[in-house]
C-alpha atoms as a PDB file:
ATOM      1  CA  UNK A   1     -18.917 -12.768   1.787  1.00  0.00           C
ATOM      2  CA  UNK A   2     -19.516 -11.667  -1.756  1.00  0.00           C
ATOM      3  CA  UNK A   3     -16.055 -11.883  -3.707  1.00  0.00           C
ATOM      4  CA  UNK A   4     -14.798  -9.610  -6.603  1.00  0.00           C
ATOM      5  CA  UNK A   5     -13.987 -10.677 -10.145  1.00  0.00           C
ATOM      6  CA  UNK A   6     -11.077 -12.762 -10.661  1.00  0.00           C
ATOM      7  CA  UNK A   7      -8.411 -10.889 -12.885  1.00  0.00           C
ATOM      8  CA  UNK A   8      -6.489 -11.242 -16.165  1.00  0.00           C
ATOM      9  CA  UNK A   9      -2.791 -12.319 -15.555  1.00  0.00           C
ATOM     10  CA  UNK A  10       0.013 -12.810 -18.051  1.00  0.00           C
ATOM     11  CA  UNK A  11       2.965 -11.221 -19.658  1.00  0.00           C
ATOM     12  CA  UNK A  12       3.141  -7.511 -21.416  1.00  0.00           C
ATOM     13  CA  UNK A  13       1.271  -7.594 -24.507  1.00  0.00           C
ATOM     14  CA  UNK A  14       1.837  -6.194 -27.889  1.00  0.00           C
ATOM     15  CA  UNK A  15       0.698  -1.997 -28.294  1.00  0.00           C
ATOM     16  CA  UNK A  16      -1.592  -3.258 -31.067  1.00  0.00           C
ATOM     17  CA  UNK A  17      -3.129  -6.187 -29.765  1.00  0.00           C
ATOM     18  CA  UNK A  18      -7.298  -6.038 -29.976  1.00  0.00           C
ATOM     19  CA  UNK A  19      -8.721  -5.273 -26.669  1.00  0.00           C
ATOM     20  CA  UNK A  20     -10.419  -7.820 -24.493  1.00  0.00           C
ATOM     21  CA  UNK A  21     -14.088  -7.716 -24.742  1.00  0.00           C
ATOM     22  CA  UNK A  22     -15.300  -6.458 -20.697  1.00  0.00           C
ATOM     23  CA  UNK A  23     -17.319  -9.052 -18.858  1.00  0.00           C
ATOM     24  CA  UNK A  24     -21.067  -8.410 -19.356  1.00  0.00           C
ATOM     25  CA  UNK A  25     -22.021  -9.496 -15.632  1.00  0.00           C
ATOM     26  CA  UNK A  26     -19.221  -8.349 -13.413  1.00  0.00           C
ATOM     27  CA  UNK A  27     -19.324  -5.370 -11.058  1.00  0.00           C
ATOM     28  CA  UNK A  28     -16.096  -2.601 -12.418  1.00  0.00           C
ATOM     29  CA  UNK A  29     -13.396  -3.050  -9.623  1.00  0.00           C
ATOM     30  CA  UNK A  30     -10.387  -0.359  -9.107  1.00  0.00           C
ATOM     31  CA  UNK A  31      -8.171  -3.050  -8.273  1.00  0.00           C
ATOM     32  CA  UNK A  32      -8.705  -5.646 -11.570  1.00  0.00           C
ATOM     33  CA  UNK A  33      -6.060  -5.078 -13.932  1.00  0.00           C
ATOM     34  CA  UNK A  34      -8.163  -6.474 -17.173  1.00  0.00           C
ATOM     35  CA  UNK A  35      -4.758  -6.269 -19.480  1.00  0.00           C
ATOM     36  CA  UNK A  36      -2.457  -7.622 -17.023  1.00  0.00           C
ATOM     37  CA  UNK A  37      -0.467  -9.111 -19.772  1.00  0.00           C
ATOM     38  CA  UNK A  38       1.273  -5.377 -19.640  1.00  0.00           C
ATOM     39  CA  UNK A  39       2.597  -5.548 -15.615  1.00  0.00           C
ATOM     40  CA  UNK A  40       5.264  -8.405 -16.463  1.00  0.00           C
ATOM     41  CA  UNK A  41       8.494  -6.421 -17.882  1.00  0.00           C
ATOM     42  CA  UNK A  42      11.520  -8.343 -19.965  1.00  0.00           C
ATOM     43  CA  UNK A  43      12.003 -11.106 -22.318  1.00  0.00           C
ATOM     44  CA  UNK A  44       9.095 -13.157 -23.030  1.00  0.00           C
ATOM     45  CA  UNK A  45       9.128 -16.954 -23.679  1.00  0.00           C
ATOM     46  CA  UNK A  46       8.938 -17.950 -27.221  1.00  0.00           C
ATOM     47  CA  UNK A  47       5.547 -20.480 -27.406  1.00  0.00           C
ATOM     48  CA  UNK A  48       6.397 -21.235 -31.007  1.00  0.00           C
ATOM     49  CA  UNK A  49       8.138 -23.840 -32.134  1.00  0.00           C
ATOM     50  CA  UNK A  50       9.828 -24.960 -35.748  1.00  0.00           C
ATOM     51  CA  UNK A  51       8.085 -26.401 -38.464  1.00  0.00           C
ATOM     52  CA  UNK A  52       9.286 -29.002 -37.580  1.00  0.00           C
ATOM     53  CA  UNK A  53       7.822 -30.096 -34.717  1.00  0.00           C
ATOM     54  CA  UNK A  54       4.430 -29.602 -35.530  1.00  0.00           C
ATOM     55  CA  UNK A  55       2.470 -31.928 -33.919  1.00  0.00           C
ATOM     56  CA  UNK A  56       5.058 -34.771 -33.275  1.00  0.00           C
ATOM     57  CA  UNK A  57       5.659 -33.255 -29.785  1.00  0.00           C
ATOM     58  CA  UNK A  58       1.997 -32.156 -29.164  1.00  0.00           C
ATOM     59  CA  UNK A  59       0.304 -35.251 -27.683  1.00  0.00           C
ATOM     60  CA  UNK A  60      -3.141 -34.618 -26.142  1.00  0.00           C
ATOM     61  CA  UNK A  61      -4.010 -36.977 -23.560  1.00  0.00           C
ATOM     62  CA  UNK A  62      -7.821 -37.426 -21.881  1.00  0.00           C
ATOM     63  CA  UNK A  63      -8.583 -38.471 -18.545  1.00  0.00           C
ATOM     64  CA  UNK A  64      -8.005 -36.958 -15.176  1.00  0.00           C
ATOM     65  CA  UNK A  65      -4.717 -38.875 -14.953  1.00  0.00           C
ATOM     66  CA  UNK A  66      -3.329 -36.338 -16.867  1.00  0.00           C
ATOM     67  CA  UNK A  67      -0.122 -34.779 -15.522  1.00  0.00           C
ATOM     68  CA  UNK A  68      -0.135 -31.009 -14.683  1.00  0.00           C
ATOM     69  CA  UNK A  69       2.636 -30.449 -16.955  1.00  0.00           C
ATOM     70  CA  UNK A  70       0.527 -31.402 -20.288  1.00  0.00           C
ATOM     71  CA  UNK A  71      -2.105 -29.055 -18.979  1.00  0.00           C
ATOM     72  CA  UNK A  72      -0.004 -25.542 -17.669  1.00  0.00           C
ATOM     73  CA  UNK A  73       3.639 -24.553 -18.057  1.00  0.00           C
ATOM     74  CA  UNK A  74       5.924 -23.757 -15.558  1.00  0.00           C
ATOM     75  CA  UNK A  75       6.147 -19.968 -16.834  1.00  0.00           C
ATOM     76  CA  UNK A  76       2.456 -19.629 -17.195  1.00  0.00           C
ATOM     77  CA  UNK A  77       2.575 -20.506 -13.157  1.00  0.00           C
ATOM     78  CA  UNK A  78       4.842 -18.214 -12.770  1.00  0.00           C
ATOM     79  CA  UNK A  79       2.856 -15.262 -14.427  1.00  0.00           C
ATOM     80  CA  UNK A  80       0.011 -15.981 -12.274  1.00  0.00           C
ATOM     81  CA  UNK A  81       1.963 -15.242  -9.529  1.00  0.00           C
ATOM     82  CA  UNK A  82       3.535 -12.699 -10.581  1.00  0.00           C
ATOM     83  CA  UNK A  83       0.925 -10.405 -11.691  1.00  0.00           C
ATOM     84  CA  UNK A  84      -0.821 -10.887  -8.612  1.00  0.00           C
ATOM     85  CA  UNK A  85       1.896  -8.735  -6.930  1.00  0.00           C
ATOM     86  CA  UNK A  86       1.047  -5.020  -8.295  1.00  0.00           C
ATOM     87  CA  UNK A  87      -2.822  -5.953  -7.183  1.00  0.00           C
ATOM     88  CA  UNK A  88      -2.124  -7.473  -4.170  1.00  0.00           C
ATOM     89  CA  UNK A  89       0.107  -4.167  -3.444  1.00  0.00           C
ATOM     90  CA  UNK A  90      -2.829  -1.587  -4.590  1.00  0.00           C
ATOM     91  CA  UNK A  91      -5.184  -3.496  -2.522  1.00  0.00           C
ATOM     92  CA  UNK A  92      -2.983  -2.919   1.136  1.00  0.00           C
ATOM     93  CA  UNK A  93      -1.567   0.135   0.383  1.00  0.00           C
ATOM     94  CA  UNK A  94      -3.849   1.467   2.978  1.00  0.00           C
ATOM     95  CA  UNK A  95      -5.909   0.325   5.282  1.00  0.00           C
ATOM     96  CA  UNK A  96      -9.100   2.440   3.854  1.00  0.00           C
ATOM     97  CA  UNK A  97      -8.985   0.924   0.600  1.00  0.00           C
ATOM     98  CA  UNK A  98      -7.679  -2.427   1.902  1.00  0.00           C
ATOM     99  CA  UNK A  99     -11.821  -2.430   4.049  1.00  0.00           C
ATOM    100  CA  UNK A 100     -13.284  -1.457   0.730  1.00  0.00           C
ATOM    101  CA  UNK A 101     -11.709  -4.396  -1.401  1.00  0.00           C
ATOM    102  CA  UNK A 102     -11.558  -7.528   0.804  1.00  0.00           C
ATOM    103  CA  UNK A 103     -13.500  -9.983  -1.178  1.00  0.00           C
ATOM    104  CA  UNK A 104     -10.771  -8.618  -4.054  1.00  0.00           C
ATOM    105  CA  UNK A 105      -7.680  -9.755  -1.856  1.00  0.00           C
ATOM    106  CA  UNK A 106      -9.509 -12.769  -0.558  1.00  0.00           C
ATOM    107  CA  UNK A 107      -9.596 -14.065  -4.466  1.00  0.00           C
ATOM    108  CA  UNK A 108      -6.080 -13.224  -5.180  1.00  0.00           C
ATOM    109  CA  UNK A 109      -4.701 -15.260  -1.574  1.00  0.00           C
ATOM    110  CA  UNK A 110      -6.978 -17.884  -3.157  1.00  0.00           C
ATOM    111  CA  UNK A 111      -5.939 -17.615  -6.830  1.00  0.00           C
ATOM    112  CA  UNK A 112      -2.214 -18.032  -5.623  1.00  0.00           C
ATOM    113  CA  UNK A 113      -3.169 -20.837  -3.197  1.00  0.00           C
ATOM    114  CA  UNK A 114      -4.157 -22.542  -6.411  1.00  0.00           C
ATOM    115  CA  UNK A 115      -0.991 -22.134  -8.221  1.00  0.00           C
ATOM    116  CA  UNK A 116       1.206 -23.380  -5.325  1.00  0.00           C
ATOM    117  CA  UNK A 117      -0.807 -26.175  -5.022  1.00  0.00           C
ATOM    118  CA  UNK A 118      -0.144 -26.752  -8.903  1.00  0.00           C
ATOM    119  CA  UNK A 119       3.125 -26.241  -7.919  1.00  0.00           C
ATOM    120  CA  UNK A 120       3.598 -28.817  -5.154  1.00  0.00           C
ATOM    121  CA  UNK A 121       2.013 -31.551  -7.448  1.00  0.00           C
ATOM    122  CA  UNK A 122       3.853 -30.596 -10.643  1.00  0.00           C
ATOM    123  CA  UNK A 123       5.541 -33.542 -12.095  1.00  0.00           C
ATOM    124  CA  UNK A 124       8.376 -31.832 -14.458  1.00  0.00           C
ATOM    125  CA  UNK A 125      10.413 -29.940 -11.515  1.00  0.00           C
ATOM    126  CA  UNK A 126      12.626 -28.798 -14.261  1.00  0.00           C
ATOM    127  CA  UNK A 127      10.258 -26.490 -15.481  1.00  0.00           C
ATOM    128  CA  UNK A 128       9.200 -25.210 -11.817  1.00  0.00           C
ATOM    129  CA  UNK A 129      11.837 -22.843  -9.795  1.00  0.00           C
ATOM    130  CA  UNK A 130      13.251 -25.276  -7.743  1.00  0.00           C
ATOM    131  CA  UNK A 131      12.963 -22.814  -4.399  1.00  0.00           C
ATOM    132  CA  UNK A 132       9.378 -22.626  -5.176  1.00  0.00           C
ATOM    133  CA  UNK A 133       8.589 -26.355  -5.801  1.00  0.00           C
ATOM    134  CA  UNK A 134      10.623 -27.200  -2.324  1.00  0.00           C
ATOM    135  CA  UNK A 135       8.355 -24.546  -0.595  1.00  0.00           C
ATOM    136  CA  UNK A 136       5.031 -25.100  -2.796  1.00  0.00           C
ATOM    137  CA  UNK A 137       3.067 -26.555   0.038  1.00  0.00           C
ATOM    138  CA  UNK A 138       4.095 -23.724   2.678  1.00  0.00           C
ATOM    139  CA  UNK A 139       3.344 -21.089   0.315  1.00  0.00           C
ATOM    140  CA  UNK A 140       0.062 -22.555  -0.564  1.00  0.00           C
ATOM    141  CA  UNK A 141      -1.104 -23.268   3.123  1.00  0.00           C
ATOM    142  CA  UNK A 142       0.215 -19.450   3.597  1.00  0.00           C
ATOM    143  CA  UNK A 143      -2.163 -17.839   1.242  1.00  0.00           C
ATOM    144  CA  UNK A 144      -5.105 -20.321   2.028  1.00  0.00           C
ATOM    145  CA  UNK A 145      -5.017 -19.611   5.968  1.00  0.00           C
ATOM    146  CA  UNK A 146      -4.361 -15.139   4.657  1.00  0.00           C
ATOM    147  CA  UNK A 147      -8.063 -15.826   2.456  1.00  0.00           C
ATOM    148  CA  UNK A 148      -9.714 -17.179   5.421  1.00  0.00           C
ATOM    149  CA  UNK A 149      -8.785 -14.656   8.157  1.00  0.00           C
ATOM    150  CA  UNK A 150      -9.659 -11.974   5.806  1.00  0.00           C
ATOM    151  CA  UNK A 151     -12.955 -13.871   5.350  1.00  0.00           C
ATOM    152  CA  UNK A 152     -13.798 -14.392   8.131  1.00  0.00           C
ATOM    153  CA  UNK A 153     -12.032 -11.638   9.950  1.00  0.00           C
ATOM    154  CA  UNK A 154     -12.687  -8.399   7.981  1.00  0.00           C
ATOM    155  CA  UNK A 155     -10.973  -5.498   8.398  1.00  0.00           C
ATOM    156  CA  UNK A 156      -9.354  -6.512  11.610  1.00  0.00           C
ATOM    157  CA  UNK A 157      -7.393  -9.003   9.041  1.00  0.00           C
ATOM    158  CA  UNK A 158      -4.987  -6.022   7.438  1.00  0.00           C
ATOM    159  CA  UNK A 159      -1.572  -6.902   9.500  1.00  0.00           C
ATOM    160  CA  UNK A 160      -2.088 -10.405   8.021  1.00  0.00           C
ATOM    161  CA  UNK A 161      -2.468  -9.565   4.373  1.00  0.00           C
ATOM    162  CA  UNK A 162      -0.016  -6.574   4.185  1.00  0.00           C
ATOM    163  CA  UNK A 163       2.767  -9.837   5.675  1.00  0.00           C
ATOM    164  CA  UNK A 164       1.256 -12.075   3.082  1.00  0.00           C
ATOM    165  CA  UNK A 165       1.702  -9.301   0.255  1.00  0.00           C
ATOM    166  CA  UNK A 166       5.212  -8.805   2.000  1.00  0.00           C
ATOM    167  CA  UNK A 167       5.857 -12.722   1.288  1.00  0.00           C
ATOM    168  CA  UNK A 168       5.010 -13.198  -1.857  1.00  0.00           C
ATOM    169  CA  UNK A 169       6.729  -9.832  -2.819  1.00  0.00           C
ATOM    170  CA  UNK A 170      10.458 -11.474  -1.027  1.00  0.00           C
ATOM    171  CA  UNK A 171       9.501 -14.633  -3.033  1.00  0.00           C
ATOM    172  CA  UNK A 172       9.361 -13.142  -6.474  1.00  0.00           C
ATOM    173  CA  UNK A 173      12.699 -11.592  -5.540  1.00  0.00           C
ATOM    174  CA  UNK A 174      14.019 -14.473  -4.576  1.00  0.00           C
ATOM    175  CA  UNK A 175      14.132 -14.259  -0.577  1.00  0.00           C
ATOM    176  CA  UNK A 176      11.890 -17.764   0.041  1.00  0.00           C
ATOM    177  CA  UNK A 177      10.129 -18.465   3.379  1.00  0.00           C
ATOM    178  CA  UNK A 178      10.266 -22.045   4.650  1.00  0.00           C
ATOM    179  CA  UNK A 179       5.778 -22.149   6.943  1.00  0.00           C
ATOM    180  CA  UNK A 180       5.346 -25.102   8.418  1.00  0.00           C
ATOM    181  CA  UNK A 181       2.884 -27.689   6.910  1.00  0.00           C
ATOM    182  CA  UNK A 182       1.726 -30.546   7.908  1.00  0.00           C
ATOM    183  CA  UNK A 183       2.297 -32.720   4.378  1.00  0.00           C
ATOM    184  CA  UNK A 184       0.693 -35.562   6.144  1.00  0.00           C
ATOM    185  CA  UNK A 185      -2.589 -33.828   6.251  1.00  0.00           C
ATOM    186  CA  UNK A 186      -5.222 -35.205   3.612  1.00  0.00           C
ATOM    187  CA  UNK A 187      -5.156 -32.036   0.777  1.00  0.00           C
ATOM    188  CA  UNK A 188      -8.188 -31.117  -1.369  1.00  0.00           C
ATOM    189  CA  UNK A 189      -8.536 -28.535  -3.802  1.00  0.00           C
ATOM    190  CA  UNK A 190     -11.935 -28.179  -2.282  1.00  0.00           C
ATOM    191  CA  UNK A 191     -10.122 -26.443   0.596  1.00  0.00           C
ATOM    192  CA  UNK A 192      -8.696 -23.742  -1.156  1.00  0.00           C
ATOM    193  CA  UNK A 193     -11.430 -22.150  -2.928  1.00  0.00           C
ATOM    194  CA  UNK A 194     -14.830 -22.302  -3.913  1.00  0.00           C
ATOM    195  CA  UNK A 195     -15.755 -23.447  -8.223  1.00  0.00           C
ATOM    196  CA  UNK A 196     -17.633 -19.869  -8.973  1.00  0.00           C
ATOM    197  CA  UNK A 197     -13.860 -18.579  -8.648  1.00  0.00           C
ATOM    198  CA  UNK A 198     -12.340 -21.229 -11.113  1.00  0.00           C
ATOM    199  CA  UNK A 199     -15.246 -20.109 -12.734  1.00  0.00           C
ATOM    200  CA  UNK A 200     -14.645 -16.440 -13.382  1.00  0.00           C
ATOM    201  CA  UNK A 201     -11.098 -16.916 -13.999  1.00  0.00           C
ATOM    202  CA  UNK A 202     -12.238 -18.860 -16.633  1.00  0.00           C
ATOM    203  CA  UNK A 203     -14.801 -16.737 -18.139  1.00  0.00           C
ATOM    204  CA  UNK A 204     -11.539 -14.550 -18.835  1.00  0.00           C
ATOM    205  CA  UNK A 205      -8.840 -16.634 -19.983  1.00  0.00           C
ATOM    206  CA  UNK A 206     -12.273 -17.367 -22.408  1.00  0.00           C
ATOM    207  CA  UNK A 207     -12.735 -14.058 -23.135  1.00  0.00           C
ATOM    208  CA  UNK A 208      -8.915 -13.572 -24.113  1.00  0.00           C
ATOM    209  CA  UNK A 209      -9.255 -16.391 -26.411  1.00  0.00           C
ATOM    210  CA  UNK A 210     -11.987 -14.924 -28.180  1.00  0.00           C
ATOM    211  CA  UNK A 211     -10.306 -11.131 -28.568  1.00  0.00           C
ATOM    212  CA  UNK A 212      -6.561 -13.006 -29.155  1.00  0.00           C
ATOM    213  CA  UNK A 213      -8.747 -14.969 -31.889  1.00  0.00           C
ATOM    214  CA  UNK A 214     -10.973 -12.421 -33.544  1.00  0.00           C
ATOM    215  CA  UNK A 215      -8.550 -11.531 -36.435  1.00  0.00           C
ATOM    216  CA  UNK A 216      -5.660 -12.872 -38.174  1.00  0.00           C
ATOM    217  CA  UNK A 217      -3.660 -10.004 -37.337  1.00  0.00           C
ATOM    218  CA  UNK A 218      -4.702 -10.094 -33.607  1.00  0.00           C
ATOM    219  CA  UNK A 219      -3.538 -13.897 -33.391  1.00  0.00           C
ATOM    220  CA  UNK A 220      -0.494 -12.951 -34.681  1.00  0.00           C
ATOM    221  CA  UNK A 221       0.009 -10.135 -32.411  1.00  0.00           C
ATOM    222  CA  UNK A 222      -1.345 -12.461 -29.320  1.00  0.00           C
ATOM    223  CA  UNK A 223       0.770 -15.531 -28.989  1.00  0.00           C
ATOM    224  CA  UNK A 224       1.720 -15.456 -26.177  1.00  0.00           C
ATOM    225  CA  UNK A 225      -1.834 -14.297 -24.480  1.00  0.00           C
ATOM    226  CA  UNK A 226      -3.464 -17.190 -26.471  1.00  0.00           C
ATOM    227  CA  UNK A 227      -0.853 -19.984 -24.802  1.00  0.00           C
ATOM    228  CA  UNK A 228      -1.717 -18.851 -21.650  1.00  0.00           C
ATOM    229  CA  UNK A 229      -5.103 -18.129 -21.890  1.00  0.00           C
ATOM    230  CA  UNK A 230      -5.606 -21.639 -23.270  1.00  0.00           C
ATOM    231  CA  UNK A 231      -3.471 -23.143 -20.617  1.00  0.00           C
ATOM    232  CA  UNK A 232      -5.248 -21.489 -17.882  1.00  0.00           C
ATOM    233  CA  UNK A 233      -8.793 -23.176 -19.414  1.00  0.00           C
ATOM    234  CA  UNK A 234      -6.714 -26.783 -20.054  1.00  0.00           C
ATOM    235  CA  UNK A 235      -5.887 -26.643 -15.960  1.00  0.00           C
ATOM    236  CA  UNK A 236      -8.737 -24.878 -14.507  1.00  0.00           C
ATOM    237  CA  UNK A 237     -11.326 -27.557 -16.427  1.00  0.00           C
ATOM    238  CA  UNK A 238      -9.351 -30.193 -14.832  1.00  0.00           C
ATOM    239  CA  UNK A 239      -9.680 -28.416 -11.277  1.00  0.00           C
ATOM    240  CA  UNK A 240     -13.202 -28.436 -11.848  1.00  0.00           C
ATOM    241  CA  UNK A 241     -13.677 -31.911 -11.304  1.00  0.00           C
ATOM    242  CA  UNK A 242     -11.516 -32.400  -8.230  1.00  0.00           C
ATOM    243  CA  UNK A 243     -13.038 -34.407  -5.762  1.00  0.00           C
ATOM    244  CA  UNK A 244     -15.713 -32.192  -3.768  1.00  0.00           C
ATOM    245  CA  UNK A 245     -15.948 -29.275  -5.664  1.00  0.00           C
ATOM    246  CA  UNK A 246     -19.842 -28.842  -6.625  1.00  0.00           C
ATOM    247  CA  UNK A 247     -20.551 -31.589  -8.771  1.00  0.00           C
ATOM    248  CA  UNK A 248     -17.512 -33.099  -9.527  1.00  0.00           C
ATOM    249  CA  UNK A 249     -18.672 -36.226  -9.859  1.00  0.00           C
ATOM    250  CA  UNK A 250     -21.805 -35.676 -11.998  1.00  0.00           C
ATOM    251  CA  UNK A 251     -21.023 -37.614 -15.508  1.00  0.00           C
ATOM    252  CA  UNK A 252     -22.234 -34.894 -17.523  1.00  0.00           C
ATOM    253  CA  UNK A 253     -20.619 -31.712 -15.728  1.00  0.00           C
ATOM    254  CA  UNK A 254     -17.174 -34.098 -16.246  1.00  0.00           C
ATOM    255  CA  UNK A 255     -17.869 -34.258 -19.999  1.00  0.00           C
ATOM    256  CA  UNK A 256     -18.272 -30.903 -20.367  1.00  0.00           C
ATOM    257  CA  UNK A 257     -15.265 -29.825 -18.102  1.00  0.00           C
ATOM    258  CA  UNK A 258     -13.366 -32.500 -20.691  1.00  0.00           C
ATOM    259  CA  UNK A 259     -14.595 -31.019 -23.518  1.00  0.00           C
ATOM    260  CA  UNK A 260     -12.969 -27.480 -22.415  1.00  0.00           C
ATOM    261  CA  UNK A 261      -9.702 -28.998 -21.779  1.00  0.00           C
ATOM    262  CA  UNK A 262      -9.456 -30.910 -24.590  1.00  0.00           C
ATOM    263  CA  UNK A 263     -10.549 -28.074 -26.938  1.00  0.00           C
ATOM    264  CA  UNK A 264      -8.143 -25.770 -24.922  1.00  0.00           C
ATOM    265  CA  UNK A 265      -5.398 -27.888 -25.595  1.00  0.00           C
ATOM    266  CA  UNK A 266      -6.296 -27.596 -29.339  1.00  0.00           C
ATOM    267  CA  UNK A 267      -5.857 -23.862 -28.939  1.00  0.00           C
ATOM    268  CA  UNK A 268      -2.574 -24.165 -27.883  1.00  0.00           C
ATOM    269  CA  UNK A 269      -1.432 -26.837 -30.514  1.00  0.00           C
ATOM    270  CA  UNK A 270      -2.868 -24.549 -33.062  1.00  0.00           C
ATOM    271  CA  UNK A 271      -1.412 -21.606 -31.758  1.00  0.00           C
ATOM    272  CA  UNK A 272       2.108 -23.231 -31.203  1.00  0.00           C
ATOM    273  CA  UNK A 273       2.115 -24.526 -35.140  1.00  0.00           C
ATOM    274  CA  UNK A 274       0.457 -20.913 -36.179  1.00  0.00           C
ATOM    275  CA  UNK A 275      -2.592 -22.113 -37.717  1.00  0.00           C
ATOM    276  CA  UNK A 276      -4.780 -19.492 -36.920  1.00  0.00           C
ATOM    277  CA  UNK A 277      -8.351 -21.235 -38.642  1.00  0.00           C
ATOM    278  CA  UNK A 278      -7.931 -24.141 -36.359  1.00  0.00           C
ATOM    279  CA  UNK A 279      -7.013 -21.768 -32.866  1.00  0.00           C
ATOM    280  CA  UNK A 280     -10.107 -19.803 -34.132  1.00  0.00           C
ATOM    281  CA  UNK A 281     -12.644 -22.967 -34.049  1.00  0.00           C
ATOM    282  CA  UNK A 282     -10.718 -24.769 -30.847  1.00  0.00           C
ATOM    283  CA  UNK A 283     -11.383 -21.401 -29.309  1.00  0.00           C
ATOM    284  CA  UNK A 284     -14.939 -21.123 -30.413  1.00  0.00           C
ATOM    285  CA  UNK A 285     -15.360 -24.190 -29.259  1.00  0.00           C
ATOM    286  CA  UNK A 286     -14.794 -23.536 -25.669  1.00  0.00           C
ATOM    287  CA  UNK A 287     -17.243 -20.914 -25.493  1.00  0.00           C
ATOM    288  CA  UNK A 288     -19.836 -23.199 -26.808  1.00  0.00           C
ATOM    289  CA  UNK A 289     -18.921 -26.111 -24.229  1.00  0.00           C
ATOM    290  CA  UNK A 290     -18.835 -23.234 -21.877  1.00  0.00           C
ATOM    291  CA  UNK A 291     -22.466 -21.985 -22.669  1.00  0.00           C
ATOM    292  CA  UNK A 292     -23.702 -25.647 -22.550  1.00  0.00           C
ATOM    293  CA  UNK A 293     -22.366 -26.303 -19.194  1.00  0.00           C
ATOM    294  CA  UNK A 294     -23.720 -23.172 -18.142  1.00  0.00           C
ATOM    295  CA  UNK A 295     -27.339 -23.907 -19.389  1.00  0.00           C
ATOM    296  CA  UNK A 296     -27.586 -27.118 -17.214  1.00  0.00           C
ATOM    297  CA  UNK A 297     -24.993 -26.318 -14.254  1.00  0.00           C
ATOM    298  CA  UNK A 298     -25.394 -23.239 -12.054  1.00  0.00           C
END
């Protein structure tokens, strides 16, 4: 089945921030919320820190031993998640629509499988909600087994995804769901999606980069865009090369999957200190590594 876009997720944004450029090759979809930073209501998490701590506390690390933590916050997780809600609810609201825009709920169960898989393996629990890390893996094998009835079921699969939409809508209030899961069972990240997803979601956490990037005045007014934007390319490129996703284990798809992260991590230093010349280049950067990877890897 042919899937929909993947969609921009994140907190409200500022009324004058510089509008994200539209993807050039992806269909227009009633469901995709492109400015999804504007569904999330209340305080926002300050990103920037003091003078002070410019780069003393901003250690980049290579390697895929890197911990989730260095790559994605715990509240940029928890935006994913989220935002997913409003789309997820548009999408079932009724069964005509919900026939019309499977391959867009099929993504979103598989975006969110994603993030409680993150979750699950996250190795700074403080910075996870502690109901969510305790019922990570549940919540993850949840959404993975709602993607592939609606796959593979069509239509017939509504009942399942309106519950699934009901569960994660009890979880972001707080009501958690213990699903049985085998934690035995050998994982993958394989299993839970195919790469052209990780891919699209990339091409707009890119594409937020560039816009949060194109001016001085939209940096400042993107902050907290650019973090997650940046953290979103630092832990998808690391996905990327999970063991038996299309080739993960070429040597030069790795380097440039590296490269992204690395540079992605850049943005985020650079944003977090303010320096908007070096956010500007890290986040050039990514679309160049980006373009490369593209030119040899289909």
């Amino acid at each position: 089945m042919s899937h929909g876009p993947p969609y921009g997720i994140g907190l409200a944004g500022p009324t004058k921030r510089q509008k994200a450029p539209q993807p050039e090759n992806l269909p227009e979809s009633e469901v995709i919320e492109r400015d999804a930073f504007r569904l999330l209501v209340g305080p926002k998490p300050d990103f920037r820190i003091t003078p002070e701590s410019k780069k003393t506390n901003e250690t980049i690390q290579t390697g895929s031993e890197l911990a989730w933590s260095q790559l994605i916050s715990g509240s940029t997780l928890d935006d994913e998640i989220k935002t997913a809600m409003p789309r997820l609810k548009k999408i079932v609201a009724t069964k005509t629509f919900f026939d019309s825009h499977i391959g867009d709920a099929i993504d979103e169960f598989r975006l969110l499988s994603v993030c409680f898989g993150i979750i699950s393996a996250y190795d700074k629990e403080e910075d996870v909600r502690s109901s969510w890390k305790k019922n990570a893996i549940g919540y993850r094998d949840r959404f993975e087994r709602s993607a592939y009835r609606c796959d593979w079921e069509g239509g017939a699969s509504f009942a399942t995804a309106t519950t699934s939409v009901g569960d994660l809508e009890n979880l972001i209030r707080g009501e958690v769901s213990s699903f049985k899961s085998d934690e035995t069972k050998p994982f993958q990240w394989s299993q839970l999606c195919e790469r052209s997803l990780l891919m699209r979601r990339l091409k707009l956490a890119d594409e937020r980069l560039t816009s949060g990037t194109a001016s001085a005045k939209s940096f400042s007014n993107s902050i907290d865009q650019l973090v997650h934007a940046a953290e979103i390319v630092a832990c998808f490129g690391e996905l990327l090369v999970q063991p038996e996703f299309v080739d993960w284990d070429d040597s030069d798809y790795k380097a440039h999957a590296r490269k992204m992260k690395e540079y992605a991590l850049e943005v985020r230093a650079a944003v977090n200190e303010g320096d908007y010349e070096d956010a500007r280049n890290a986040a050039k950067s990514i679309s160049q590594a980006c373009s490369a990877c593209h030119a040899d890897y289909r």
